[in-house]
Structure formats: C-alpha cells, structure tokens
Protein backbone atom coordinates (compact mmCIF):
# COMPACT_ATOMS: atom_id res chain seq x y z
CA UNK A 1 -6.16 -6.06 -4.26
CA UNK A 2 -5.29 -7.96 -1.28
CA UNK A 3 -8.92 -7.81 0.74
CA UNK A 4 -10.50 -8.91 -2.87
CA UNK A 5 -9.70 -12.52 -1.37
CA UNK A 6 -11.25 -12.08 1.78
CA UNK A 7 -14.70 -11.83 0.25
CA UNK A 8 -14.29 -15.56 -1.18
CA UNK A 9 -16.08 -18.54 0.46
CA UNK A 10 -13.34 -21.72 1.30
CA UNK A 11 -13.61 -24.75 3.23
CA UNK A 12 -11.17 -26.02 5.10
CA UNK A 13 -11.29 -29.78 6.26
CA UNK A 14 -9.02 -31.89 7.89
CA UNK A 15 -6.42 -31.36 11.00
CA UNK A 16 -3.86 -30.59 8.40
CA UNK A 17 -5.64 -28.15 6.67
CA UNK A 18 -6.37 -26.25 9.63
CA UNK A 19 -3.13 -26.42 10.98
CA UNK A 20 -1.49 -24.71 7.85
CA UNK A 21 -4.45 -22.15 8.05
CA UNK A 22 -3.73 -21.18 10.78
CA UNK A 23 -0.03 -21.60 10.17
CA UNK A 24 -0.54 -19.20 7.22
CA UNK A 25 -2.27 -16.57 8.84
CA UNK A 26 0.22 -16.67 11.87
CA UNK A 27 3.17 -16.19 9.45
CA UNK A 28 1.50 -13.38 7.58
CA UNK A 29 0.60 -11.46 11.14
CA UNK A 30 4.26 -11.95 11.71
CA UNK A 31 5.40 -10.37 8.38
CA UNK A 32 5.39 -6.69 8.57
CA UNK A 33 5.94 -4.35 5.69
CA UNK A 34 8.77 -1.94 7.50
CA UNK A 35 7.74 1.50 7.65
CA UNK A 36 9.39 3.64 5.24
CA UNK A 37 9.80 7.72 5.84
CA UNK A 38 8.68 9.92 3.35
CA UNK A 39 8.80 13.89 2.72
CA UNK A 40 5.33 15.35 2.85
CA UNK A 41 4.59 18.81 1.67
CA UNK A 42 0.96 19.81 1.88
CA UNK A 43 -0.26 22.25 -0.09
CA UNK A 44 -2.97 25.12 1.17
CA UNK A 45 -4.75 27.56 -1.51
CA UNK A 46 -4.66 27.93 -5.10
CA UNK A 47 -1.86 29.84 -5.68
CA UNK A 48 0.86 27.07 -3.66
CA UNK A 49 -0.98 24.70 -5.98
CA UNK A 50 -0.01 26.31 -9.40
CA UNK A 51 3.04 27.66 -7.90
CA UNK A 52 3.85 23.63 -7.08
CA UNK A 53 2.24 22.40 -10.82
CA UNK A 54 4.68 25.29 -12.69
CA UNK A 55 8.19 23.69 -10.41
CA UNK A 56 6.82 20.16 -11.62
CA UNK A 57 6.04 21.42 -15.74
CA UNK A 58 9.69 22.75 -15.00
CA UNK A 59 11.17 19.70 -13.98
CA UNK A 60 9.53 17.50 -15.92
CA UNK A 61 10.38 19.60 -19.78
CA UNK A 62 14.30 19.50 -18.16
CA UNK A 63 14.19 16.05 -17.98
CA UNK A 64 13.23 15.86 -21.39
C-alpha cells in the first residue's frame, strides 16, 4: 500500500539530498493517474440484489 511508506522514519542530509526530495515529491504531485469513466449501477433492496447475483451465475456458467 502506498501510505504504508509514509509511516517510516528517514533522514535526509545534505543539499543534494534535499534537493532530490523535494525533486521527488514535486514530480510525483505532477504525475496524475487520469481519470477513467466507469458504468455504475447501484443496487436498492433484496430482490435487485438476487435478481443482479442470478444475471451474474448466468453469465458466469456461459462462460464456462
């Protein structure tokens, strides 16, 4: 997990240590994971729920 690192203790020393810290964290603020769209369907009550569980059983023994 990415925050798993944040939790560690590190020393940085020296002007060219800090410079690529900060060079690092300046290049990963500047790469952003595009967005990408996805279909939602949200499903309300039981019966959407089974009727959504039987399409999938469906799908899934076709594919067998």
């Amino acid at each position: 997990m990415a925050t798993s690192s944040i939790t560690k203790n590190f020393v940085i020393s020296g002007q060219k240590q800090v410079e690529k810290f900060a060079d690092a964290i300046e290049a990963s603020a500047n790469d952003k994971t595009p967005r990408v769209p996805i279909n939602v369907t949200y499903l309300q009550g039981a019966d959407e729920i089974a009727k959504f569980m039987n399409t999938r059983k469906n799908m899934d023994a076709a594919s067998e």
